[in-house]
C-alpha atoms as a PDB file:
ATOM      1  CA  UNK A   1      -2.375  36.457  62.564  1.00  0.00           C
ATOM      2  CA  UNK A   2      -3.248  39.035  59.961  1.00  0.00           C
ATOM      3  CA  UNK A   3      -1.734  36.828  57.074  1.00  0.00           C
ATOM      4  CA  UNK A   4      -3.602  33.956  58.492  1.00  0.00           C
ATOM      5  CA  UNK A   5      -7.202  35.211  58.633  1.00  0.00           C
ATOM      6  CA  UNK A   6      -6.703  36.538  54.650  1.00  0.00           C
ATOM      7  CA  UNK A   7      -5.743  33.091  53.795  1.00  0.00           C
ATOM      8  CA  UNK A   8      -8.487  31.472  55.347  1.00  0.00           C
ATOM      9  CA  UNK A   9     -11.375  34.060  53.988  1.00  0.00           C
ATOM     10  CA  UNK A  10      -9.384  33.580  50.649  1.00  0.00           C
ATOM     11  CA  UNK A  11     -10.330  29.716  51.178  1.00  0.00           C
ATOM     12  CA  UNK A  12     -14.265  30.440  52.152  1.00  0.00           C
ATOM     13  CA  UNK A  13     -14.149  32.538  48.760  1.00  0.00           C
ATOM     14  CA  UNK A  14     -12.930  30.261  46.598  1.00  0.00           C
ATOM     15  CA  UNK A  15     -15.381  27.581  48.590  1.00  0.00           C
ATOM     16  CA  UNK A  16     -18.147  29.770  47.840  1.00  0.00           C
ATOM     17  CA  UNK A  17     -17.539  30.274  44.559  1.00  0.00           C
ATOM     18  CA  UNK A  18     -16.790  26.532  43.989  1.00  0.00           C
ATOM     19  CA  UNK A  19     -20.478  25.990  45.581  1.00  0.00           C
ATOM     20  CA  UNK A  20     -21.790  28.709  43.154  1.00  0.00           C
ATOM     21  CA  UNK A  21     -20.351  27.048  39.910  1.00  0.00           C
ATOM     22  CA  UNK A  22     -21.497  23.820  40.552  1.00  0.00           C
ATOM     23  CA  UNK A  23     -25.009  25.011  41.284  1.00  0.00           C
ATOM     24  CA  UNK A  24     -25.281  27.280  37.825  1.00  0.00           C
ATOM     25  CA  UNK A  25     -23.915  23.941  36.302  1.00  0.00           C
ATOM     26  CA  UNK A  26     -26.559  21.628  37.652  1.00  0.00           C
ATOM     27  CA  UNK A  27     -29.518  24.081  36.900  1.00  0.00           C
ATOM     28  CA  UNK A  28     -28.159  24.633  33.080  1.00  0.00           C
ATOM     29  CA  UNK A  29     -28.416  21.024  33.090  1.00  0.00           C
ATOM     30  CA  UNK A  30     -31.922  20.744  34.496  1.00  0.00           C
ATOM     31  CA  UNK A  31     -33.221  24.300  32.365  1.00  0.00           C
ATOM     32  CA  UNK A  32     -32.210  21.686  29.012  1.00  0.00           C
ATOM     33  CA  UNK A  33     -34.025  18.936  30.105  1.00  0.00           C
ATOM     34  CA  UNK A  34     -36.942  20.644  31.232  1.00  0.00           C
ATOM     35  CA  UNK A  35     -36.866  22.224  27.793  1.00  0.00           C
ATOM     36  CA  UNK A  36     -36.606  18.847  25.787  1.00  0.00           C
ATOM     37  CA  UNK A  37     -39.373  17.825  28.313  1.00  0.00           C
ATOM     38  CA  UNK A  38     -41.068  20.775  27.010  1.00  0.00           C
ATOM     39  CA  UNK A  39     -41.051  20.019  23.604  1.00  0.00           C
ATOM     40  CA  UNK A  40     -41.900  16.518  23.866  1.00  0.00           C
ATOM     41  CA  UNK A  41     -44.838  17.555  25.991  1.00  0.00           C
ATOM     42  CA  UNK A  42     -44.217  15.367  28.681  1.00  0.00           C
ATOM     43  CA  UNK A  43     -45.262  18.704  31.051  1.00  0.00           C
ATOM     44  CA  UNK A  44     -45.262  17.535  34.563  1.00  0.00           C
ATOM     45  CA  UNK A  45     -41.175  16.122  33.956  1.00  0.00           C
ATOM     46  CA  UNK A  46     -40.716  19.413  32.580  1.00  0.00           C
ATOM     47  CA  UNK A  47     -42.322  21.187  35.721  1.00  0.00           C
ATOM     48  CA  UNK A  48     -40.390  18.507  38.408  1.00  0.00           C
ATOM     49  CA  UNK A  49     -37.422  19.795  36.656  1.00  0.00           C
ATOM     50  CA  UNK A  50     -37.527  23.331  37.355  1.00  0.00           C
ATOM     51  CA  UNK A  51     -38.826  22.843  40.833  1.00  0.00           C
ATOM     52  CA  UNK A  52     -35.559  21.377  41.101  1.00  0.00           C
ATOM     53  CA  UNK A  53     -33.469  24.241  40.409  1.00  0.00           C
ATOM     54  CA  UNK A  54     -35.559  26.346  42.774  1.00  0.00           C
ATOM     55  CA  UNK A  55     -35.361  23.688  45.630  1.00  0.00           C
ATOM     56  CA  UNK A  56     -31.862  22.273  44.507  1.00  0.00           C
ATOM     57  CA  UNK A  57     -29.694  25.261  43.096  1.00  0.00           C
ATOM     58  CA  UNK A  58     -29.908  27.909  45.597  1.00  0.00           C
ATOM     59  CA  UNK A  59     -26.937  29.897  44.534  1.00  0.00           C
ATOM     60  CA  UNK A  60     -28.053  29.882  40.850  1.00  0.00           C
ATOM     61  CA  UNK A  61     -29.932  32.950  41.137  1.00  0.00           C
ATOM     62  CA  UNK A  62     -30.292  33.721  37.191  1.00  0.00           C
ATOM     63  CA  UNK A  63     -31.270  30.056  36.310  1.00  0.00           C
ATOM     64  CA  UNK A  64     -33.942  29.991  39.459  1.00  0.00           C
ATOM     65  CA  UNK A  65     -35.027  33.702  37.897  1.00  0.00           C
ATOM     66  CA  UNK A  66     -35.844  31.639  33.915  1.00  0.00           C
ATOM     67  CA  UNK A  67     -36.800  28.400  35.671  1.00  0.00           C
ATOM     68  CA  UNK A  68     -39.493  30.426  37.403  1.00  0.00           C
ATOM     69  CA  UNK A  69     -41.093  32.449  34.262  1.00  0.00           C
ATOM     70  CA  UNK A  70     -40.664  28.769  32.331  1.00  0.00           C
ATOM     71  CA  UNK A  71     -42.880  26.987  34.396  1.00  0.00           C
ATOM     72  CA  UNK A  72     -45.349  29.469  33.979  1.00  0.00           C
ATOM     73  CA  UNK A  73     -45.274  28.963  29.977  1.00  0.00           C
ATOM     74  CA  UNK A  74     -44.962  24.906  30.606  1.00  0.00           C
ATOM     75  CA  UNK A  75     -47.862  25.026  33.145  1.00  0.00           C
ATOM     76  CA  UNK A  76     -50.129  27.122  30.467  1.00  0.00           C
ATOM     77  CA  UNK A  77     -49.302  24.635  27.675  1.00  0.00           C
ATOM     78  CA  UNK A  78     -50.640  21.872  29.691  1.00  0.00           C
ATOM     79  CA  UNK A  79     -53.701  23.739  30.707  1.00  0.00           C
ATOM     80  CA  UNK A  80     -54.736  24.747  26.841  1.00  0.00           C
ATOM     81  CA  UNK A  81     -54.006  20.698  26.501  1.00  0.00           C
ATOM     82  CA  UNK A  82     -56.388  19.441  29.091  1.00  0.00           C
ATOM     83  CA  UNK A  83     -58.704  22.458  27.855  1.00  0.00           C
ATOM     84  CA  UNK A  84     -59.285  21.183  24.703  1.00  0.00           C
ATOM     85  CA  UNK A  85     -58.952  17.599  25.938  1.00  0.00           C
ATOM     86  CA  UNK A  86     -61.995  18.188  28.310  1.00  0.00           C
ATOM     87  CA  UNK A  87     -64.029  20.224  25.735  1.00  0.00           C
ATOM     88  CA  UNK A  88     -63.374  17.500  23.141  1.00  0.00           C
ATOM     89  CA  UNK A  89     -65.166  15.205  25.797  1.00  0.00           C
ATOM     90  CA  UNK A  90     -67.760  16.943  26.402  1.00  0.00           C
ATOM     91  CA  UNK A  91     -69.086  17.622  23.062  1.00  0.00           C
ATOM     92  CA  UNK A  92     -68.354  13.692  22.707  1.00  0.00           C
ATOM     93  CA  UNK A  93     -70.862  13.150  25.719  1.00  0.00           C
ATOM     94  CA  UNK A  94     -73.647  15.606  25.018  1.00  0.00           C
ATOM     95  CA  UNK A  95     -74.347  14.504  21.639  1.00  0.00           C
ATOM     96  CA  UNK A  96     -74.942  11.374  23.020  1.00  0.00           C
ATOM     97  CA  UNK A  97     -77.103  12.431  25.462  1.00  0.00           C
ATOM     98  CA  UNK A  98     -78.537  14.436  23.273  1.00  0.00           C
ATOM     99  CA  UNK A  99     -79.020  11.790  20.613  1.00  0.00           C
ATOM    100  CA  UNK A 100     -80.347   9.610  23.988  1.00  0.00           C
ATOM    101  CA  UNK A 101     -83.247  12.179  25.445  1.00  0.00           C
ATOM    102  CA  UNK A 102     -84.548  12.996  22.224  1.00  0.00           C
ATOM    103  CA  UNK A 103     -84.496   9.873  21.126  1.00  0.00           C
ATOM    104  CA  UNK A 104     -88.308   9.558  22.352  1.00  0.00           C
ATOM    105  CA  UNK A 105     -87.552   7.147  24.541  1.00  0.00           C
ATOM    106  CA  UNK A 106     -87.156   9.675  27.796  1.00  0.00           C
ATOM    107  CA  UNK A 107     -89.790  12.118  29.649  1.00  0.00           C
ATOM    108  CA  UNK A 108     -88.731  14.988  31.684  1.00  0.00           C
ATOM    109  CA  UNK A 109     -90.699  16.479  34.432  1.00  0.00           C
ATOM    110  CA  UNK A 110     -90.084  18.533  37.754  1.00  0.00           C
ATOM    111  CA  UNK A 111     -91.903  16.445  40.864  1.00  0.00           C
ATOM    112  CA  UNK A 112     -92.809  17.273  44.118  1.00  0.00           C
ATOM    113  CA  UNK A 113     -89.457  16.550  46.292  1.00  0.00           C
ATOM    114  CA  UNK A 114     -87.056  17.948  43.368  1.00  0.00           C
ATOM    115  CA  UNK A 115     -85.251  20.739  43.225  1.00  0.00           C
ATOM    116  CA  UNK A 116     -84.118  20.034  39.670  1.00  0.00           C
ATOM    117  CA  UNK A 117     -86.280  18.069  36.790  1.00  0.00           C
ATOM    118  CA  UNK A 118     -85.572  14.246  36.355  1.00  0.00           C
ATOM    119  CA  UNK A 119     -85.329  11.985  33.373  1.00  0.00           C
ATOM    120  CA  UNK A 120     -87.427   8.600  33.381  1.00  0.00           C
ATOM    121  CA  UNK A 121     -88.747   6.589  30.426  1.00  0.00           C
ATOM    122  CA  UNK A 122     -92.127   6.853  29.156  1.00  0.00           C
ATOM    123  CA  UNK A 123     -94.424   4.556  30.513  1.00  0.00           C
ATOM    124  CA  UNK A 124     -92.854   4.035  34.186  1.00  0.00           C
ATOM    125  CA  UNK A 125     -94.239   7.082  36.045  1.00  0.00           C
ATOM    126  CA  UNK A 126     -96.599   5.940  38.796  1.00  0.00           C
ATOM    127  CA  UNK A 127     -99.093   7.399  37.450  1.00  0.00           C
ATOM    128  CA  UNK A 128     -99.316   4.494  34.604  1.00  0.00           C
ATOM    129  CA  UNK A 129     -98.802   1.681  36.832  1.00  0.00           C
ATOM    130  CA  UNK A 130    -101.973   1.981  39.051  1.00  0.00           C
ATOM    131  CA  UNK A 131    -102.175  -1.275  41.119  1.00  0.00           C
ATOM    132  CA  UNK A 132     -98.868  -3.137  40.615  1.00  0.00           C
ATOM    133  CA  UNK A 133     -95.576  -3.910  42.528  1.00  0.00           C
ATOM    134  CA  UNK A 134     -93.150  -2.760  40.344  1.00  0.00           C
ATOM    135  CA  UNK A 135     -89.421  -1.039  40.125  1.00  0.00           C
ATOM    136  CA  UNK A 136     -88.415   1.702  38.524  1.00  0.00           C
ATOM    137  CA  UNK A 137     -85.433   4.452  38.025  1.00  0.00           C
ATOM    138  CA  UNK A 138     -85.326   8.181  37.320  1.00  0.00           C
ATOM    139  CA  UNK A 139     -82.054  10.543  36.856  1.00  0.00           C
ATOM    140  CA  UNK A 140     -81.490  14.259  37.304  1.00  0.00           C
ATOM    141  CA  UNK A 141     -79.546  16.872  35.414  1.00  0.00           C
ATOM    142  CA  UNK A 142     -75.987  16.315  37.569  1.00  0.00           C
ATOM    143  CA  UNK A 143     -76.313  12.320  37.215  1.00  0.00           C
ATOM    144  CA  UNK A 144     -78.047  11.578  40.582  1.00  0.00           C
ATOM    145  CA  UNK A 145     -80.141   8.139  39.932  1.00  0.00           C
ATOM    146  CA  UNK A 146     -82.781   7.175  41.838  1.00  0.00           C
ATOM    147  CA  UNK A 147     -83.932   3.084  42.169  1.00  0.00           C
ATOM    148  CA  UNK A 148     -87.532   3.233  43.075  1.00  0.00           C
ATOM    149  CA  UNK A 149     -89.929   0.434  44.408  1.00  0.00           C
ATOM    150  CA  UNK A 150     -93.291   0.720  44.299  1.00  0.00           C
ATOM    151  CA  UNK A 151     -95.696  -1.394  46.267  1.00  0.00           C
ATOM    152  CA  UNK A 152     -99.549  -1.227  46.399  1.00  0.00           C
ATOM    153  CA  UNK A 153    -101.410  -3.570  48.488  1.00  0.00           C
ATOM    154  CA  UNK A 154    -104.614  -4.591  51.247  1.00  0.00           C
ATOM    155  CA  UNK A 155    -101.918  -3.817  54.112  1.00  0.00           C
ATOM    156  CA  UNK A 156     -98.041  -2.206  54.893  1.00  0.00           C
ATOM    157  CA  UNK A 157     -94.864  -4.209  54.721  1.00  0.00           C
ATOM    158  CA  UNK A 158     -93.493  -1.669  55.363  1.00  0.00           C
ATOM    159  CA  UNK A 159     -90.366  -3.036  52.916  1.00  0.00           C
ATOM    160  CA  UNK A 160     -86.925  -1.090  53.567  1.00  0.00           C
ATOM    161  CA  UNK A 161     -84.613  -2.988  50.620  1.00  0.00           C
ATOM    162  CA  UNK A 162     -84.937  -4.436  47.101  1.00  0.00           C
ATOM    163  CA  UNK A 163     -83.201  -7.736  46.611  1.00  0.00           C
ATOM    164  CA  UNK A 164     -82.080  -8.618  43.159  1.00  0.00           C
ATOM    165  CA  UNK A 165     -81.504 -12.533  42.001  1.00  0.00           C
ATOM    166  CA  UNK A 166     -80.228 -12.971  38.579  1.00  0.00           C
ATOM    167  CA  UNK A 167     -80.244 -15.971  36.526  1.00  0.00           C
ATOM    168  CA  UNK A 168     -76.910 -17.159  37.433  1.00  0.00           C
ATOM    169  CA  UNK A 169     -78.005 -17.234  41.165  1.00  0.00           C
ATOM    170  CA  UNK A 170     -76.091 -14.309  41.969  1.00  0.00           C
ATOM    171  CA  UNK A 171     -77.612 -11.100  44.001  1.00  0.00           C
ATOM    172  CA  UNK A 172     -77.733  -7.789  44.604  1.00  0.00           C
ATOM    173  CA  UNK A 173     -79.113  -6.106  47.656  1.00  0.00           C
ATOM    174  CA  UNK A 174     -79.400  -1.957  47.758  1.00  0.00           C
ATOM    175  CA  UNK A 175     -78.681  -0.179  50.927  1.00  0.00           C
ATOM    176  CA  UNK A 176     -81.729  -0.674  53.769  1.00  0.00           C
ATOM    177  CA  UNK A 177     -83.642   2.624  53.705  1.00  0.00           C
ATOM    178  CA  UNK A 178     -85.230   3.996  57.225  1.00  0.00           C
ATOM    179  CA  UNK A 179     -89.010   4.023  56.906  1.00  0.00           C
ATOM    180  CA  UNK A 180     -89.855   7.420  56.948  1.00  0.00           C
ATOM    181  CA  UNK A 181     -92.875   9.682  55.500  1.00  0.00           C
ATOM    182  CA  UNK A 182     -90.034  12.329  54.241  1.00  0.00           C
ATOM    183  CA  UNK A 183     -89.063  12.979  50.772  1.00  0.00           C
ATOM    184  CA  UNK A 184     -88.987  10.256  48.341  1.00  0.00           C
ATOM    185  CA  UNK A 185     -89.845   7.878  50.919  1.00  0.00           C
ATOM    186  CA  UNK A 186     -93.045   7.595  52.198  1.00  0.00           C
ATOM    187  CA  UNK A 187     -96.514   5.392  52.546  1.00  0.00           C
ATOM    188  CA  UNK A 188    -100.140   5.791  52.804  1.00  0.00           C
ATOM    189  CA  UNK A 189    -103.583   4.200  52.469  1.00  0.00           C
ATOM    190  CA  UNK A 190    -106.244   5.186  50.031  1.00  0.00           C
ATOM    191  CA  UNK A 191    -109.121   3.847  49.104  1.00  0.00           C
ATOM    192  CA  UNK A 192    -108.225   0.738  50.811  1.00  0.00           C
ATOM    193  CA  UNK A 193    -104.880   0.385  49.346  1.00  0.00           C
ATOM    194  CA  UNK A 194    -101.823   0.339  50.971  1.00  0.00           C
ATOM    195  CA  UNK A 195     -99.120   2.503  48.851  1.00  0.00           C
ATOM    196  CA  UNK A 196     -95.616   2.386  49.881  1.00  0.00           C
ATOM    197  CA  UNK A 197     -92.614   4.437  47.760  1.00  0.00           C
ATOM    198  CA  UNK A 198     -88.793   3.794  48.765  1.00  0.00           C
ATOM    199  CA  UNK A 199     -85.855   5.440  46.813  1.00  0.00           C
ATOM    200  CA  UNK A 200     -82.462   4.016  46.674  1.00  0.00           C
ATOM    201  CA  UNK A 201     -80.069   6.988  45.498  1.00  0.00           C
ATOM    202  CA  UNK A 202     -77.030   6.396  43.574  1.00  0.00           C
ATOM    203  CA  UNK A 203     -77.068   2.842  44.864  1.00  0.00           C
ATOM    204  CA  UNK A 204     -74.850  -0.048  43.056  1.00  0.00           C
ATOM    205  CA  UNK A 205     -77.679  -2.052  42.348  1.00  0.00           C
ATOM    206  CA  UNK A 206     -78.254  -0.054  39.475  1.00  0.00           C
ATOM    207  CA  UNK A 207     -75.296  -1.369  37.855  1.00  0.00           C
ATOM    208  CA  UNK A 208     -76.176  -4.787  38.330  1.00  0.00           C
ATOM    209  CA  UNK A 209     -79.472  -4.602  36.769  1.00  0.00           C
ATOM    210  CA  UNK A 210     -77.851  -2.746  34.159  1.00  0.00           C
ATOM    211  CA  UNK A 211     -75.442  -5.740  33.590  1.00  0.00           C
ATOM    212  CA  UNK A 212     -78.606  -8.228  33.947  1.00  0.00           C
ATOM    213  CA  UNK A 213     -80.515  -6.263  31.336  1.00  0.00           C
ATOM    214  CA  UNK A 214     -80.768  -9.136  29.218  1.00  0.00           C
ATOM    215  CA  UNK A 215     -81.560 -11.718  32.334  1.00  0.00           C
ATOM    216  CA  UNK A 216     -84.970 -12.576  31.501  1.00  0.00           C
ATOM    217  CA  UNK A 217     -85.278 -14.585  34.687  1.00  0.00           C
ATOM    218  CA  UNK A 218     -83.718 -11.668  36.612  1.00  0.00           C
ATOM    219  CA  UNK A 219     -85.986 -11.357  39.882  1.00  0.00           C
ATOM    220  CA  UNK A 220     -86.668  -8.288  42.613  1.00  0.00           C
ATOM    221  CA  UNK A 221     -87.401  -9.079  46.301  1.00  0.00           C
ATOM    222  CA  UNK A 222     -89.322  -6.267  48.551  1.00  0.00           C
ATOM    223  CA  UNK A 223     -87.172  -6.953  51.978  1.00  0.00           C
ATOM    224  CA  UNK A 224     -89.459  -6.083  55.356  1.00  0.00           C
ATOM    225  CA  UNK A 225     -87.752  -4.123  57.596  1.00  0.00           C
ATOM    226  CA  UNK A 226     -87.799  -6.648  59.896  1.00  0.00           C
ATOM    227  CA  UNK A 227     -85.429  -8.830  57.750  1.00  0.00           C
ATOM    228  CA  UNK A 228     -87.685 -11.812  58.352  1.00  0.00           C
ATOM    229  CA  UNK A 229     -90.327 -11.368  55.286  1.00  0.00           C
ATOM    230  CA  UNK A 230     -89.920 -10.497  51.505  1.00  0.00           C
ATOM    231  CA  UNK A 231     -92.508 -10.338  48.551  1.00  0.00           C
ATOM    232  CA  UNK A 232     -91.261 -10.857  45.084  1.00  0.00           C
ATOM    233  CA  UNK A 233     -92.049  -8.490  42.514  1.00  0.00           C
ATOM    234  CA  UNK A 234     -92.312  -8.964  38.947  1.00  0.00           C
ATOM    235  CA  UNK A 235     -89.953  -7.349  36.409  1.00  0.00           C
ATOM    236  CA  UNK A 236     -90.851  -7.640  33.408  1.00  0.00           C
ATOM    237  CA  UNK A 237     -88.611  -6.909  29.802  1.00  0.00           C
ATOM    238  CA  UNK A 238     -89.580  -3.428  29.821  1.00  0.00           C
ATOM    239  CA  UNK A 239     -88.752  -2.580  33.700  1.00  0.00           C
ATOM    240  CA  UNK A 240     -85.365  -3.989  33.043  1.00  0.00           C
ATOM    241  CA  UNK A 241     -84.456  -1.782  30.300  1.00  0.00           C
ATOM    242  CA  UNK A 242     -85.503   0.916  31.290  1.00  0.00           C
ATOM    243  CA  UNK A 243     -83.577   0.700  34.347  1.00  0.00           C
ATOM    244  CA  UNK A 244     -80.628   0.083  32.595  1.00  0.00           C
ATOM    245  CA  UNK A 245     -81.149   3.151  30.071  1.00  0.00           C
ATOM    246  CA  UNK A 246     -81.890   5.255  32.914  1.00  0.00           C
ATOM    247  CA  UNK A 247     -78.760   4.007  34.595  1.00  0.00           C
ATOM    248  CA  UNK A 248     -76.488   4.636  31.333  1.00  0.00           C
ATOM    249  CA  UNK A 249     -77.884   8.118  30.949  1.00  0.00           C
ATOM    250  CA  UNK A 250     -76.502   9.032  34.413  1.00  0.00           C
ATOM    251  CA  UNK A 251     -73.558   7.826  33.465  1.00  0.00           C
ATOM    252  CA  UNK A 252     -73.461  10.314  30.916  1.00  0.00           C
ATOM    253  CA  UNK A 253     -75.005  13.195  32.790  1.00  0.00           C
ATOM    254  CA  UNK A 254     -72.745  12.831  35.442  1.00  0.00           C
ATOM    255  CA  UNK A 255     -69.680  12.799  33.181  1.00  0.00           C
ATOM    256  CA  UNK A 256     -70.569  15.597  31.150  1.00  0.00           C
ATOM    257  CA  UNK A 257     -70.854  17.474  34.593  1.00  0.00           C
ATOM    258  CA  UNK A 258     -66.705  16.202  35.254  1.00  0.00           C
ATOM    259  CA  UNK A 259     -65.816  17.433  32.265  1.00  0.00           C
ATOM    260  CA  UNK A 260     -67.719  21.056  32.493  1.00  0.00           C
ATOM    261  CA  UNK A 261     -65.605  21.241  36.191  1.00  0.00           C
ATOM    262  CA  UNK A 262     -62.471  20.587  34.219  1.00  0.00           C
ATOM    263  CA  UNK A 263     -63.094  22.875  30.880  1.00  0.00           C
ATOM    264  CA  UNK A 264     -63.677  25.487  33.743  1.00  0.00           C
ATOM    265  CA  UNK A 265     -60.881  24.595  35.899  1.00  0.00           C
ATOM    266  CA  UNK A 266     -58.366  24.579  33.458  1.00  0.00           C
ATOM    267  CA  UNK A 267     -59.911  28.160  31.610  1.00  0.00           C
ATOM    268  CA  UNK A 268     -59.580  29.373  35.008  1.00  0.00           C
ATOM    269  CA  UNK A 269     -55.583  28.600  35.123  1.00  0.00           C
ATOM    270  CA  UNK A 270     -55.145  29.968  32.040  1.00  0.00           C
ATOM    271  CA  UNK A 271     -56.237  32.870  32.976  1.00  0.00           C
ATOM    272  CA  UNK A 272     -54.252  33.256  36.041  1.00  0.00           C
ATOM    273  CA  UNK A 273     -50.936  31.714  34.258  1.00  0.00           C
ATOM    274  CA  UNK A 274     -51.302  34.506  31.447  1.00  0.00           C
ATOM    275  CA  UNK A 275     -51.616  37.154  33.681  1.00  0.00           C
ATOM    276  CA  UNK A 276     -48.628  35.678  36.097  1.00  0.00           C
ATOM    277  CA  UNK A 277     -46.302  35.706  32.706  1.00  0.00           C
ATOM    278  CA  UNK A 278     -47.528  39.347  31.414  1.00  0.00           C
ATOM    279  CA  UNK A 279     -45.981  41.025  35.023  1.00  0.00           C
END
């Protein structure tokens, strides 16, 4: 009985040991690849690599010991990559903006509903287009556009939706906004005229008229909230355009914002990886 139980432990040993060998073997083999991964930079191989020793080579205790502390160094390399990656971009995008707002073309002012200044292009405040229908576009800081119909008139229509018809017969409509006398939207009579102000925010008709920029014959519709009634406004060279600028520079704005989150994200990993590999 004896002589039997010592021959079968003997067999669990060697079992053991065979399971042992084979796992140092497979996570030598993975610890080289990841390295060659390494120093091709392909980073996220490299890191799938090493998470398979730890998940894969359980008995490899030394290997699952380097593969740790290497995926620390791998994981920094690749954050100092797509730190100056996103601070190469955003130098990229704020001289353009730069080049775009002080360009003369752009005004900047804080208004009444904003917690943050906007961007609009001279000449299509309100305030210079006293007695006309007319659409126009203004951007914040973080890239937020706003679409903006203004209609002055003897009564309400109390209009809810701009409708856009380009040249090629093809249309746009922007989301249908509640009537409401909060915020950006709101209406009122003075002096006999009816004033009504709706804001579309962040709404893909923007990009159309940006892509109908050149559409002379481009038209915009004031929809009734009913659905039933519509007045056409005119929109003339400059209203395009300056929708469309307005439109491209919250493009900009609101990549330059991306990039800031992921110049900070990534200086923030450093910082954690580097203190994770000095322990």
């Amino acid at each position: 009985m004896t002589k039997t139980l010592t021959i079968v432990s003997l067999a669990l040993c060697c079992g053991l040991c065979a399971c042992s060998s084979e796992d140092e073997k497979r996570a030598e083999r993975l610890y080289t690849s990841a390295e060659q991964a390494f120093h091709e930079e392909r980073y996220d191989y490299a890191i799938s690599l090493l998470d398979s020793i730890e998940s894969d080579c359980k008995k490899a205790i030394e290997w699952r010991k380097r593969g740790h502390t290497f995926s620390y160094e791998v994981q920094l390399a690749q954050q100092r990559e797509e730190l100056a990656s996103a601070d190469t971009m955003l130098l990229a995008v704020t001289k353009c903006i730069n080049e775009l707002v002080e360009s003369g073309k752009f005004d900047y002012a804080k208004g009444e509903y904003d917690e943050l200044g906007r961007f609009f292009v001279r000449g299509t405040e309100a305030e210079k287009n006293i007695g006309r229908n007319y659409v126009h576009a203004t951007v914040n800081e973080y890239g937020i556009v706003q679409l903006i119909s203004e209609y002055r008139g003897g009564s309400f229509i109390n209009h809810t939706q701009l409708r856009f018809i380009g040249q090629d017969k093809s249309e746009m409509t922007t989301a249908n906004v509640p009537l409401s006398n909060e915020g950006a939207n709101y209406h009122f009579k003075h002096g006999g005229v009816c004033h009504e102000t709706v804001t579309y925010v962040n709404d893909s008709a923007l990009a159309y008229v940006d892509m109908h920029a050149n559409d002379s014959r481009l038209k915009a519709v004031l929809v009734y909230a009913d659905g039933t009634k519509s007045l056409a406004v005119q929109l003339t060279d400059a209203d395009r355009n300056a929708i469309a600028l307005t439109y491209q520079l919250s493009k900009m704005l609101a990549a330059q914002l991306q990039y800031k989150q992921r110049s900070k994200t990534a200086a923030g990993k450093i910082q954690f990886l580097q203190a994770k590999i000095a322990k």
